[in-house]
Protein backbone atom coordinates (compact mmCIF):
# COMPACT_ATOMS: atom_id res chain seq x y z
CA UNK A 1 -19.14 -0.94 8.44
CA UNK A 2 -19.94 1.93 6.19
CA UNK A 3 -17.27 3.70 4.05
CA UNK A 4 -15.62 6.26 5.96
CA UNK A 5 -16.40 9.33 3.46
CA UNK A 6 -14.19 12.48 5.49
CA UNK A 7 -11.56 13.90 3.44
CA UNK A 8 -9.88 15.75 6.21
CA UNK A 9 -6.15 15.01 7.57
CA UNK A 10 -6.10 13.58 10.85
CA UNK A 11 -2.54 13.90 12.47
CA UNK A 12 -2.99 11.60 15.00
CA UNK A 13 -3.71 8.42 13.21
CA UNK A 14 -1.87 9.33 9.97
CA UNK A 15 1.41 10.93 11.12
CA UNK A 16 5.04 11.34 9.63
CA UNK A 17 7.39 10.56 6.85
CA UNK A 18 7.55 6.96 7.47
CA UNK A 19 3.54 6.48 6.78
CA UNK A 20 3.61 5.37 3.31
CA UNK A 21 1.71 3.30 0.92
CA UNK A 22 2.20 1.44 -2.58
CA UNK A 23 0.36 1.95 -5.37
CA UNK A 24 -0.90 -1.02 -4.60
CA UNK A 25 1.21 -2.71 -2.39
CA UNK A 26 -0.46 -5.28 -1.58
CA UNK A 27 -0.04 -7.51 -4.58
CA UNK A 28 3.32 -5.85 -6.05
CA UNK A 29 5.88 -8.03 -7.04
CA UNK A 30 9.05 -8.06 -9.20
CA UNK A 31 10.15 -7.32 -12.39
CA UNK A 32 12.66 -10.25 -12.66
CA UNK A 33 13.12 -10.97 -16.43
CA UNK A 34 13.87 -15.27 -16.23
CA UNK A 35 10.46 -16.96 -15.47
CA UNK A 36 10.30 -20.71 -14.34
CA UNK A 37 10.87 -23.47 -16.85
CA UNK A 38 7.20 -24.19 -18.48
CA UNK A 39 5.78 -23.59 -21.94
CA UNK A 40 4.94 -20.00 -22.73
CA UNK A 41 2.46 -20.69 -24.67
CA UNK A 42 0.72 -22.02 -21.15
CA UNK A 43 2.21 -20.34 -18.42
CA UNK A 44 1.67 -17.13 -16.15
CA UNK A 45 3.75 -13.67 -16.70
CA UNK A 46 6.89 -13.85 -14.31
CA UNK A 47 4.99 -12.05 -11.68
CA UNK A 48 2.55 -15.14 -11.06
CA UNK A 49 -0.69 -16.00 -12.17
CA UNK A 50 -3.39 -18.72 -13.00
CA UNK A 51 -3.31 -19.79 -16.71
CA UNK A 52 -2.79 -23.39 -18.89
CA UNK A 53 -6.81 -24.13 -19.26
CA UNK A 54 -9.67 -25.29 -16.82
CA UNK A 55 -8.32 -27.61 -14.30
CA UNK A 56 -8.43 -31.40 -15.16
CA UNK A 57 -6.85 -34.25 -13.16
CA UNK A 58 -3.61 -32.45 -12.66
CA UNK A 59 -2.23 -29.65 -11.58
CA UNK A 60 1.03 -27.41 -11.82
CA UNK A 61 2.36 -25.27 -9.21
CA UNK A 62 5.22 -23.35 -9.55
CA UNK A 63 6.87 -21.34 -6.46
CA UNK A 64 8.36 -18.07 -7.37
CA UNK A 65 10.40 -15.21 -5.71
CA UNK A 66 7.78 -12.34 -5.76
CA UNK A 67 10.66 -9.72 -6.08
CA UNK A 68 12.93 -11.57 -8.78
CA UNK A 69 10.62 -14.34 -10.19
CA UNK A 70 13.41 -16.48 -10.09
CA UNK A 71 11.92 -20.02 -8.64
CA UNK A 72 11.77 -21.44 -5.53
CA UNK A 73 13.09 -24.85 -4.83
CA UNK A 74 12.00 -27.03 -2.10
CA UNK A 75 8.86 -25.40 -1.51
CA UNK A 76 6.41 -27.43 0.54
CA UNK A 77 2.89 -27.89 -1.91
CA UNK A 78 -0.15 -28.38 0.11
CA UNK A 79 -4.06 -28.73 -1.36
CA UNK A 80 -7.10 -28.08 0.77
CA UNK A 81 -8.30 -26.17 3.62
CA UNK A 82 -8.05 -26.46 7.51
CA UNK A 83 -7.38 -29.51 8.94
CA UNK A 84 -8.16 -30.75 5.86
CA UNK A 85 -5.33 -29.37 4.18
CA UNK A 86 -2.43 -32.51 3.05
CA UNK A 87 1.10 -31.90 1.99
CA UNK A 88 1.24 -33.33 -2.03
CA UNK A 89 4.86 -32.81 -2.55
CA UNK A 90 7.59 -30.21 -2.60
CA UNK A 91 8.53 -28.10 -5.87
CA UNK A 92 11.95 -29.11 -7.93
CA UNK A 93 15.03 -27.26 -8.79
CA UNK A 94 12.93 -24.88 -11.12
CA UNK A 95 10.43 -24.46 -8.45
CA UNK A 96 7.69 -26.91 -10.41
CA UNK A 97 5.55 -29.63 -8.60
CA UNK A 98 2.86 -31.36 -11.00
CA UNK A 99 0.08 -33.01 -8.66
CA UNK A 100 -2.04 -35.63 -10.48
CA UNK A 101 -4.80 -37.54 -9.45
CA UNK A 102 -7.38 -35.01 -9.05
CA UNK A 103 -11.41 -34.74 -9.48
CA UNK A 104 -11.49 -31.60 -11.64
CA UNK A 105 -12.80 -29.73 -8.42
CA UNK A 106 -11.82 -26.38 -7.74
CA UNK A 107 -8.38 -26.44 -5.36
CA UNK A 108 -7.11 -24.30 -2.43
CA UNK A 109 -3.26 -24.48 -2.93
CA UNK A 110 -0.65 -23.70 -0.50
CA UNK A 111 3.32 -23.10 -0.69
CA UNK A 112 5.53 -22.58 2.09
CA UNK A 113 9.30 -22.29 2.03
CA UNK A 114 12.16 -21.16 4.38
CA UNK A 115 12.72 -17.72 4.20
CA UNK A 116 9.52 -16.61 2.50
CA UNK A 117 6.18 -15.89 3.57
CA UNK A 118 3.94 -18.68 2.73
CA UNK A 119 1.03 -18.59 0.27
CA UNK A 120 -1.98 -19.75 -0.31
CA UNK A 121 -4.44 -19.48 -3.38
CA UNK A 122 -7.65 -20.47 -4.04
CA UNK A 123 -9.96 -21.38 -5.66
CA UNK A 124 -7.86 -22.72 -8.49
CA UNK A 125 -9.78 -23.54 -11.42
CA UNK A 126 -6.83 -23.93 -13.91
CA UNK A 127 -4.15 -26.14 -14.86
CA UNK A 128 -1.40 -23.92 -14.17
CA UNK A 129 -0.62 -21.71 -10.79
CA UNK A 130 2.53 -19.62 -10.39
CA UNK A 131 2.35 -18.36 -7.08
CA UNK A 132 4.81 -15.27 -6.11
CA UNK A 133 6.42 -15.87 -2.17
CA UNK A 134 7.24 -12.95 -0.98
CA UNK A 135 10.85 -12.86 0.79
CA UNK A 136 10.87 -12.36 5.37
CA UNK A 137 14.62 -11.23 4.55
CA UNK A 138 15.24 -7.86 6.51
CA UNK A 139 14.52 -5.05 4.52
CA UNK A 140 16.54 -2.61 2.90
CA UNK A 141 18.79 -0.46 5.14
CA UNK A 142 18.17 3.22 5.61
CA UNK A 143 20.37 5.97 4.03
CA UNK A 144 21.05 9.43 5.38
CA UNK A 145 19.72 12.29 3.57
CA UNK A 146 20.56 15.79 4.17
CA UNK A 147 17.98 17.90 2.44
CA UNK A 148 17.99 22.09 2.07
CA UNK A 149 15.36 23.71 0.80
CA UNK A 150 16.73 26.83 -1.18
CA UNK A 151 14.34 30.19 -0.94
CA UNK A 152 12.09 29.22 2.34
CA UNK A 153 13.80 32.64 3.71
CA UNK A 154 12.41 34.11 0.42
CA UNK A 155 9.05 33.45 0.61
CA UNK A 156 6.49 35.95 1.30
CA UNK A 157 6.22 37.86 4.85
CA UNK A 158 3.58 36.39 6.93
CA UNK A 159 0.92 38.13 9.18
CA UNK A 160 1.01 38.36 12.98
CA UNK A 161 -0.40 34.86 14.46
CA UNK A 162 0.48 32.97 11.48
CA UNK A 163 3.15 30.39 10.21
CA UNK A 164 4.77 28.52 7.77
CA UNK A 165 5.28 24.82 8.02
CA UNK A 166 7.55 22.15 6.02
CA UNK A 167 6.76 18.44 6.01
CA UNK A 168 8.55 16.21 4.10
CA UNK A 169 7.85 12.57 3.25
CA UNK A 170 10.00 9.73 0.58
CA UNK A 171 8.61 7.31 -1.78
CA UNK A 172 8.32 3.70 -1.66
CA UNK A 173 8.12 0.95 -4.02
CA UNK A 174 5.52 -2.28 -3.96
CA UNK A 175 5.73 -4.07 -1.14
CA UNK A 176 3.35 -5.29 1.59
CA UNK A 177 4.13 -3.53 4.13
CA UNK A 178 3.47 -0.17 2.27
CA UNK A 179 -0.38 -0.65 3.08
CA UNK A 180 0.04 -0.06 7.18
CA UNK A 181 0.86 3.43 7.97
CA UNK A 182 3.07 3.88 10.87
CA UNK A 183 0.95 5.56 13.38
CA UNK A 184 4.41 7.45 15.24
CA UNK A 185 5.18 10.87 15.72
CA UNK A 186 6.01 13.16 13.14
CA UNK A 187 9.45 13.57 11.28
CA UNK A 188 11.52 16.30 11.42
CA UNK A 189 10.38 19.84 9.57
CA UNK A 190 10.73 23.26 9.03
CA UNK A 191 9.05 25.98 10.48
CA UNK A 192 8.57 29.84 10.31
CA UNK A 193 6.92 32.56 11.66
CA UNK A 194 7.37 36.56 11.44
CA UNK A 195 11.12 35.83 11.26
CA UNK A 196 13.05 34.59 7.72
CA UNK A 197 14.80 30.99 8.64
CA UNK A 198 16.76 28.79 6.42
CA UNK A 199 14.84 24.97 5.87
CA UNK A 200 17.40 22.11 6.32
CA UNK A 201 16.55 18.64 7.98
CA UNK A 202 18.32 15.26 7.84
CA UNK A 203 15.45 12.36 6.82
CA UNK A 204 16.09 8.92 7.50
CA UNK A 205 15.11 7.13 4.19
CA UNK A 206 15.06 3.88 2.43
CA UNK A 207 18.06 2.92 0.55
CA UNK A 208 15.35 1.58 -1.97
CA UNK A 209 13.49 5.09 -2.61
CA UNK A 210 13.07 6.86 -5.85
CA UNK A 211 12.07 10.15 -4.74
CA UNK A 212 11.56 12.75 -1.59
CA UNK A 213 8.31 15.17 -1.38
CA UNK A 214 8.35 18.78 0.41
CA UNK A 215 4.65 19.75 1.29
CA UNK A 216 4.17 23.38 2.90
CA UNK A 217 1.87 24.78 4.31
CA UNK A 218 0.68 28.02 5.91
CA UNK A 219 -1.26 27.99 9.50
CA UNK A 220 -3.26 30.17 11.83
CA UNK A 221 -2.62 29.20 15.88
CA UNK A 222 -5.72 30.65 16.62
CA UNK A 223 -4.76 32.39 19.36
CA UNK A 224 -3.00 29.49 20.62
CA UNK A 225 0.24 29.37 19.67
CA UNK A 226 1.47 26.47 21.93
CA UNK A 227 -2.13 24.23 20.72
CA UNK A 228 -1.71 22.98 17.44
CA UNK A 229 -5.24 20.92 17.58
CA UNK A 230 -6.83 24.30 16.62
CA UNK A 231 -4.48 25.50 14.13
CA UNK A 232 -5.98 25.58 10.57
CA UNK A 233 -3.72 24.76 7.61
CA UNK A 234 -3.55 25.42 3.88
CA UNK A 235 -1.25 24.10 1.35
CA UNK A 236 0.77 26.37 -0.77
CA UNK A 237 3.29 25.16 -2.64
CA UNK A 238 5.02 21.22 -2.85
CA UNK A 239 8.51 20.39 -4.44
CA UNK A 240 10.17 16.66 -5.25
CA UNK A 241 13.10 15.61 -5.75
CA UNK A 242 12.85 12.89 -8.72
CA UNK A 243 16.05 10.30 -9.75
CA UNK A 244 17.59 9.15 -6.53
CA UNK A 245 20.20 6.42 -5.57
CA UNK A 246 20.62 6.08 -2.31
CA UNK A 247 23.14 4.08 -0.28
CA UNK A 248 22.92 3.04 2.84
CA UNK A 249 26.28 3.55 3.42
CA UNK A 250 26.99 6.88 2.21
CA UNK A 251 24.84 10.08 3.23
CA UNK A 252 23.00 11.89 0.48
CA UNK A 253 23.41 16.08 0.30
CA UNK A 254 19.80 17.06 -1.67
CA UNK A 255 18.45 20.82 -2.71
CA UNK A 256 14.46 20.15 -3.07
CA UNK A 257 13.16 22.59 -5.59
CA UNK A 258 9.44 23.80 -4.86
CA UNK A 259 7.39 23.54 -8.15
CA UNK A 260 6.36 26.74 -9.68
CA UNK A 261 2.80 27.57 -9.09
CA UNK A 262 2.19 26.94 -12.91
CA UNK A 263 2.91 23.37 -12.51
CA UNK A 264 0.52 23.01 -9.21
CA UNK A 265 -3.24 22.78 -9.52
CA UNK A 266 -6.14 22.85 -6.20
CA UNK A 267 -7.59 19.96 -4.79
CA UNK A 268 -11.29 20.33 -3.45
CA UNK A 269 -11.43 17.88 -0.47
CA UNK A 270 -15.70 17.04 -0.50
CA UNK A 271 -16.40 15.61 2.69
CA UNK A 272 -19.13 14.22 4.02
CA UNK A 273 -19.30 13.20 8.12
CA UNK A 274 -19.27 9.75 9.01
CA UNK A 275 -22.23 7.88 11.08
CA UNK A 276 -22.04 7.46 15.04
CA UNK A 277 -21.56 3.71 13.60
CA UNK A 278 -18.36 4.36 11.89
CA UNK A 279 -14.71 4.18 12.78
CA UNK A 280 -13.85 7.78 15.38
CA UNK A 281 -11.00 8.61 13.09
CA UNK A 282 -11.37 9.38 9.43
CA UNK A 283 -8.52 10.94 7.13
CA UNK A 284 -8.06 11.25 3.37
CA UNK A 285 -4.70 11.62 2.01
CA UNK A 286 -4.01 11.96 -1.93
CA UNK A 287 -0.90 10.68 -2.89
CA UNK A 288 0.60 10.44 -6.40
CA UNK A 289 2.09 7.04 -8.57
CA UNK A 290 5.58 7.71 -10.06
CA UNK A 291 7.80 6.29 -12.08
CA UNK A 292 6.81 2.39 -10.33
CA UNK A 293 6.47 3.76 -6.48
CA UNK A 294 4.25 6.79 -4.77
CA UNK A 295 4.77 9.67 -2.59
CA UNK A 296 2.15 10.21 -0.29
CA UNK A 297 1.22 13.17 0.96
CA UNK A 298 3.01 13.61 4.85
CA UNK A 299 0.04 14.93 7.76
CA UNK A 300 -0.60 18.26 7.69
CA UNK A 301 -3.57 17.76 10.78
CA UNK A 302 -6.87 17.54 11.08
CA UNK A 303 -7.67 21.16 10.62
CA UNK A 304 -5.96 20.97 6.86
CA UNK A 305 -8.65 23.08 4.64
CA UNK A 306 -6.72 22.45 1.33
CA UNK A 307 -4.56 20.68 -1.09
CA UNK A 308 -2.78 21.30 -4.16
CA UNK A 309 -1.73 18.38 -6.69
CA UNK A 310 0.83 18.69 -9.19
CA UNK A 311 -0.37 18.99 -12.99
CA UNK A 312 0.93 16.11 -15.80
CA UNK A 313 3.97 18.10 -16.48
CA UNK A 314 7.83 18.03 -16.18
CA UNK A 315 8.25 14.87 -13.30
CA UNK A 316 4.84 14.28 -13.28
CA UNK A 317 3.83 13.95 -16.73
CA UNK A 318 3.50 10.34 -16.68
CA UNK A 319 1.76 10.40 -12.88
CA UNK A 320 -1.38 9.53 -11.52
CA UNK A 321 -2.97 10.56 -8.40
CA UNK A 322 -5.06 8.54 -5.94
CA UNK A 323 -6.74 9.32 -2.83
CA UNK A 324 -7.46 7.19 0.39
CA UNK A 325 -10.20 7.26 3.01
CA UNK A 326 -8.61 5.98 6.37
CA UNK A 327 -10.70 5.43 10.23
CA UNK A 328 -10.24 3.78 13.32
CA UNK A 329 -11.28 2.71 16.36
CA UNK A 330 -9.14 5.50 18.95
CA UNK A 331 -6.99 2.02 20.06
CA UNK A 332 -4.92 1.73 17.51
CA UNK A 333 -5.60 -1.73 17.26
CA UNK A 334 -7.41 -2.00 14.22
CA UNK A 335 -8.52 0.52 11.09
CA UNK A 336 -9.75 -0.18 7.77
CA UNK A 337 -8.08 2.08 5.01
CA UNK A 338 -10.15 2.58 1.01
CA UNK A 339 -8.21 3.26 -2.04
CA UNK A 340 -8.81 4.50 -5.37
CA UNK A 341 -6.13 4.69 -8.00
CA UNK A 342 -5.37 6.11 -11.67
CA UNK A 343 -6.90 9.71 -11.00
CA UNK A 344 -5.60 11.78 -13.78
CA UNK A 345 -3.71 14.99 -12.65
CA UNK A 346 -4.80 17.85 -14.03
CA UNK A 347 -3.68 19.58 -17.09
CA UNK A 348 -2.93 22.98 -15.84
CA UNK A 349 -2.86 25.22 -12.62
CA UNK A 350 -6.70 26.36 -13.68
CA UNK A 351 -7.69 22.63 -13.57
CA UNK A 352 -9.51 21.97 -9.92
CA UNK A 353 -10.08 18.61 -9.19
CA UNK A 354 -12.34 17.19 -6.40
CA UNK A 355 -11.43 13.98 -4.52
CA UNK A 356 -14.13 12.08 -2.77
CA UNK A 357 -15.06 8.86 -1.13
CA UNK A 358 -18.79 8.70 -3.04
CA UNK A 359 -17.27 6.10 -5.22
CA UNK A 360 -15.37 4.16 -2.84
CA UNK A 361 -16.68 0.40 -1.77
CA UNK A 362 -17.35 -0.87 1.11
CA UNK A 363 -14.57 -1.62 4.08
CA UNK A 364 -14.39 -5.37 4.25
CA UNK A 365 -14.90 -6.96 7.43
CA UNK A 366 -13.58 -10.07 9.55
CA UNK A 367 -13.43 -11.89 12.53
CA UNK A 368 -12.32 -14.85 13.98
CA UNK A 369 -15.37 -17.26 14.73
CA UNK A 370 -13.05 -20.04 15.86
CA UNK A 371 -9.19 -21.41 16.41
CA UNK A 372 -7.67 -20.25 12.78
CA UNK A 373 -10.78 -19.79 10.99
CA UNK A 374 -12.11 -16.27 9.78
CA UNK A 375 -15.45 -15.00 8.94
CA UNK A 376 -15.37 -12.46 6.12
CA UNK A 377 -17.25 -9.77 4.37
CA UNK A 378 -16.50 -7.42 0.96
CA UNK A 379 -17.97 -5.81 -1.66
CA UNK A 380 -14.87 -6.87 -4.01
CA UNK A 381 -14.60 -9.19 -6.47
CA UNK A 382 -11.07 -10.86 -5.15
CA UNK A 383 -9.88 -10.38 -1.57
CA UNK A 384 -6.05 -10.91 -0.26
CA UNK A 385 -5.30 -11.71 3.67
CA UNK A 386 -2.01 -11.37 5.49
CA UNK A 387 -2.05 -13.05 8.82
CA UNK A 388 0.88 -12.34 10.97
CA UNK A 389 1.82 -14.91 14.33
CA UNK A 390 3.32 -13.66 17.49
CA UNK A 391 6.61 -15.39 16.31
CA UNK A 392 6.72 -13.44 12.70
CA UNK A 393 5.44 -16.23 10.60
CA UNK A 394 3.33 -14.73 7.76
CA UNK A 395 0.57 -16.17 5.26
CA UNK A 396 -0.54 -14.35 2.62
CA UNK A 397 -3.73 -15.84 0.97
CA UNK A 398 -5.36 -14.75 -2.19
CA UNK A 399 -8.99 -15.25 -2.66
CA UNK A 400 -10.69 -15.66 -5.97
CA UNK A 401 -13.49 -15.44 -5.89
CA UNK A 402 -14.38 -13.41 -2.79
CA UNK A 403 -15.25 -16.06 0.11
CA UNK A 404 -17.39 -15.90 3.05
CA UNK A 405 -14.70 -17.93 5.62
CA UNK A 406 -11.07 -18.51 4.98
CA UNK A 407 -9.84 -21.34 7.48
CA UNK A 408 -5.62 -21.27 7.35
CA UNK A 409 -4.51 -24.53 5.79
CA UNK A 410 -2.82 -27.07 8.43
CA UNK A 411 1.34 -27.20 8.12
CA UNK A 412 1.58 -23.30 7.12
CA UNK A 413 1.80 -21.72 10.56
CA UNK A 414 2.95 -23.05 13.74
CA UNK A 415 0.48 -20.42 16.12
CA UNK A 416 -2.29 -18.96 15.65
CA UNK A 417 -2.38 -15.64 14.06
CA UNK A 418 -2.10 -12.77 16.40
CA UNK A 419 -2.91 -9.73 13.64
CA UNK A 420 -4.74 -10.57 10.23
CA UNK A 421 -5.17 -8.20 7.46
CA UNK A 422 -8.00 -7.85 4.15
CA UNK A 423 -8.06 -6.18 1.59
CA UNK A 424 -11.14 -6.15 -1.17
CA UNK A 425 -10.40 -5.66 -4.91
CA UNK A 426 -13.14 -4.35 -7.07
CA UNK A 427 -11.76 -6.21 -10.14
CA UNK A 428 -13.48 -8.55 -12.78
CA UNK A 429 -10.87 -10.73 -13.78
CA UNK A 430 -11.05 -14.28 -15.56
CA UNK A 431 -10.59 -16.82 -12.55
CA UNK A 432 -9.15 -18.89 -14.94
CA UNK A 433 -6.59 -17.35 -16.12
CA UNK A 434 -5.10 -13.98 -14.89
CA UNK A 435 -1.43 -12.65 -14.07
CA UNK A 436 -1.22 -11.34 -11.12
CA UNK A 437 0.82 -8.13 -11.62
CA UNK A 438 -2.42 -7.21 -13.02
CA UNK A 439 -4.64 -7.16 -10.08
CA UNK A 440 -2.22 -4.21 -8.99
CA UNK A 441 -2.13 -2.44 -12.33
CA UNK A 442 -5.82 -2.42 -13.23
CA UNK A 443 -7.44 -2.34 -9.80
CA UNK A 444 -8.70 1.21 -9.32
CA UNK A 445 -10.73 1.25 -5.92
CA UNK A 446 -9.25 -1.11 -3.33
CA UNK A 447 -10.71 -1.86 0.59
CA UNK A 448 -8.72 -2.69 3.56
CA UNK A 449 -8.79 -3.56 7.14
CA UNK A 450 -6.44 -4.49 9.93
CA UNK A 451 -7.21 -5.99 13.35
CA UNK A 452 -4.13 -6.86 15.61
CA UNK A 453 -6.33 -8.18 18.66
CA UNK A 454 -7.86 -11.00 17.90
């Protein structure tokens, strides 16, 4: 499948508050400051990694908590692939297990403990793996958050058939889940037309967020006030609210300044129509890294004709944007999603910039070709799976280098995968020795798919 290249906002399949993504969420992990028990001068950065040398006759794996980097005791070890796959041991009380006895041979190496997702790597080449296990704990709680926004009934008068809309959306940190956008209906917002009304809504909002983002926007119903598929929207102003500690316990009273128009620059959306062969659905949303989690841009509909971005000032100054191409099939069922990251904001309000998919790889590709085996496709240099069973279990699986099959290692799950997930890094990185924080910091253009029918 070809990149989708459409930089329009599609409502339907991108919709609401609660659709957010990391800045790369899909290999985020902690900032825990203890790392296991090895040799620094030979072992991984406390977010995981391959390091220690080319792989002799034995290898170390150490289990980590992908949040806290504190280790993981107990964790089942296995080596191989498939049916082929045998259980070598289980790591000790810092999370070590040191496997010996090996033919030099490249290694596909597996971790599973309760209460984490399990893991798999491959193809080690090196003496050392510290693999991050990311926690199945429930995730943070929501807090209440009562948000004004002071002088909507200030801004100027609008003409007969038009409007004023408010959409608001939070920030999240890394995290796995970031990557799937929740395809349900919009959150709450403000709207006005040829009367003055104050803007006040109550978000629901992750204890863990940083920050909330107002995006408004001014419409034209076309003549059909009660049809918004026709209605054609154009950004005008945005205002965040930077700093926050929420609790999920007690409710939150915020006033969301908009930006001044100084600090706001135009986006130019260049979009270019994708083949009959492509996904129905295509949307492109910019959304913006800050201060270690992003706000993305909430829906503002298919018919959205611009964008504004903030400029490297005040909140922002340390920001970067990034923009993402998203399709899908019309069922929901599966979508592919392509990223790319570190897009420098703009300098000043005078500064245009244009976002587009030309650069963008390729949307990787699988499917199942037999019981827990996958056949799969990518233009990126690494590639990262999550497969998902009916029951919850998860397996996240890092690739390096790309492969052409991934077969899930016997003793991880205990059903077959009912939803499976890729993404496709376009990232030169030593195989041999790389930490993997890094695959999140440096990767610029990312590729992902989803299919939960399989």
């Amino acid at each position: 499948m070809k990149s989708p290249g459409l930089f329009s906002l599609n409502n339907r399949v991108y919709n609401g508050i609660c659709a957010t993504l990391c800045a790369l969420a899909a290999v985020g992990c902690g900032d825990g400051d203890q790392r296991p028990e090895v040799s620094t001068s030979a072992a991984s950065s406390d977010g995981g990694g391959v390091s220690g040398g080319p792989l002799g006759t034995m290898l170390t794996v150490y289990a980590i908590d992908a949040d806290s980097s504190q280790p993981v005791p107990g964790a089942n070890v296995f080596l191989g692939s498939g049916q082929a796959a045998r259980k070598v041991g289980q790591t000790d009380s810092n999370g070590k297990l040191v496997v010996s006895s090996l033919d030099g041979g490249p290694q596909m190496v597996s971790v599973s403990a309760t209460g984490y997702a399990a893991a798999t790597w491959g193809l080690v080449t090196s003496a050392i793996a510290t693999i991050p296990m990311e926690s199945t704990a429930n995730p943070p709680p929501n807090a209440q958050v009562w948000l004004s926004i002071p002088g909507w009934s200030d801004l100027p008068a609008l003409t007969a058939g038009n409007y004023r809309i408010a959409r608001f959306a939070f920030s999240r940190p890394k995290g796995l889940d970031a990557l799937e956008a929740t395809l349900a209906s919009a959150g709450p917002d403000c709207k006005q037309t040829d009367t003055p009304t104050t803007c006040s809504v109550t978000l629901s909002v992750p204890s863990d967020s940083t920050a909330v983002l107002a995006v408004i926007a001014e419409g034209n119903d076309a003549g059909t006030p009660n049809d918004p598929s026709d209605d054609t929207l154009s950004m005008t102003g945005m205002g965040v609210q930077t700093g926050l500690l929420l609790h999920d316990s007690i409710g939150t009273s915020l006033s969301l300044q908009l930006l001044d128009r100084t600090s706001e620059a135009q986006a130019t959306l260049l979009t270019t129509l994708p083949s009959a062969t492509d996904f129905e659905d295509v949307i492109g949303v910019p959304g913006i890294s800050l201060n270690g989690q992003v706000l993305l841009y909430p829906s503002l509909g298919s018919q959205a004709t611009s964008f504004l971005v903030p400029t490297a000032s005040g909140p922002f100054v340390n920001a970067k944007l990034w923009a993402v191409a998203t399709a899908d099939n019309g069922t929901d069922v599966a979508w592919s999603r392509i990223y790319q990251r570190g897009i420098d904001p703009p300098k000043n309000a005078t500064d245009a910039i244009n976002l587009t998919t030309a650069a963008f790889i390729e949307a990787p590709t699988l499917a199942k070709t037999a019981p827990s085996t996958y056949a799969l496709t990518s233009d990126g240099n690494l590639e990262r799976l999550e497969l998902v069973t009916s029951s919850g279990e998860q397996l996240n699986a890092l690739l390096f280098p790309t492969q052409a099959q991934f077969e899930v290692p016997a003793g991880l799950l205990d059903d077959e995968p009912s939803s499976v997930s890729i993404e496709s890094f376009d990232l030169e990185v030593d195989l041999t020795a790389f930490d993997f924080e890094d695959l999140a910091n440096q990767s610029t253009r990312i590729a992902y798919a989803r299919v939960d029918s399989l």
